[in-house]
Protein backbone atom coordinates (compact mmCIF):
# COMPACT_ATOMS: atom_id res chain seq x y z
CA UNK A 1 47.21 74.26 116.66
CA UNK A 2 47.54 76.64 119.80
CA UNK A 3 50.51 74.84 121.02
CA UNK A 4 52.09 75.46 117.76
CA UNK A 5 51.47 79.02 118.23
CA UNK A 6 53.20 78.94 121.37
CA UNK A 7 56.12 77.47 120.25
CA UNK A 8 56.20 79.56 117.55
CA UNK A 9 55.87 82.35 119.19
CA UNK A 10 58.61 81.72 121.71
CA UNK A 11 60.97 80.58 119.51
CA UNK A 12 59.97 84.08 118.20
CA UNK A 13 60.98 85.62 121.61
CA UNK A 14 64.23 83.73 121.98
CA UNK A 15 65.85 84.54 118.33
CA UNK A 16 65.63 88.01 119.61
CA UNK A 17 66.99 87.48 122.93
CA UNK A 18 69.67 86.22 121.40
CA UNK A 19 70.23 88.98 119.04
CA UNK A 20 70.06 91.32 121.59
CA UNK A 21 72.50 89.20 123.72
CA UNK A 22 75.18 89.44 120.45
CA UNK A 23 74.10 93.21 120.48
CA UNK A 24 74.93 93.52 124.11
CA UNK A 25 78.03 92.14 123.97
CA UNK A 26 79.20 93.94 121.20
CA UNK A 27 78.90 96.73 122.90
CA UNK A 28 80.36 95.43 126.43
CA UNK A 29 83.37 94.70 124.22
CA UNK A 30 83.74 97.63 122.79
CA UNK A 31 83.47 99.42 126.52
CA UNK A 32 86.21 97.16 127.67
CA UNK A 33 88.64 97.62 124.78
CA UNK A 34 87.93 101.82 125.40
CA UNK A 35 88.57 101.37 129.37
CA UNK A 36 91.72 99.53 128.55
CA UNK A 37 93.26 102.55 126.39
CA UNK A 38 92.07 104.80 129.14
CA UNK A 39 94.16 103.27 131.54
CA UNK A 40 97.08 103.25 129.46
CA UNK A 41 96.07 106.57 129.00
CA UNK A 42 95.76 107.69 132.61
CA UNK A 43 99.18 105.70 133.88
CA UNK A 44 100.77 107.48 131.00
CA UNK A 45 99.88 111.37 132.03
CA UNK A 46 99.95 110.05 136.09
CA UNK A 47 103.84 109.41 135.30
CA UNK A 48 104.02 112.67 133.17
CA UNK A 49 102.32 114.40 136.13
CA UNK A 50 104.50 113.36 138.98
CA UNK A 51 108.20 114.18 136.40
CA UNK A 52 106.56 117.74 136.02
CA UNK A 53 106.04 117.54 139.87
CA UNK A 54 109.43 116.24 140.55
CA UNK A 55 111.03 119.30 138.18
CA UNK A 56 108.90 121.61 140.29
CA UNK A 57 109.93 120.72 143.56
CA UNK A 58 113.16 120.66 142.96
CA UNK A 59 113.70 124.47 140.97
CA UNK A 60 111.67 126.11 143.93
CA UNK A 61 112.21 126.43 147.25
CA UNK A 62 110.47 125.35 150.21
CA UNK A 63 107.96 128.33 151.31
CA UNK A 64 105.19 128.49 153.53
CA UNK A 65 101.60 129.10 151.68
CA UNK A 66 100.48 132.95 151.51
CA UNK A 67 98.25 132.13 154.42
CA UNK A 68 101.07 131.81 157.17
């Protein structure tokens, strides 16, 4: 009867394993899909960035800083 327990008992301990595996990787999934819509996100306001930077430098001219 004790081995029966045992097995029991971890077939107890692997069923949740394995939901917390499924729960894990929901989650890693959902991490992944957010990081890729960051990136898109971050390449996207990078180009807008360096256009606003491009506009800048060329409407002012060259100056040294205050400091000179």
């Amino acid at each position: 009867m004790e081995q029966d327990e045992r097995f029991t008992a971890l077939e107890t301990k692997i069923s949740y394993l394995e939901d917390t595996v499924r729960t894990l990787d929901a989650i890693v999934r959902g991490h992944h899909d957010e990081l890729e819509i960051l990136k898109k996100e971050v390449k996207f306001l990078s180009g807008k960035v360096s256009d606003l930077m491009e506009i800048e430098g060329s409407s002012r001219p060259e100056r040294k800083p205050p400091h000179y």
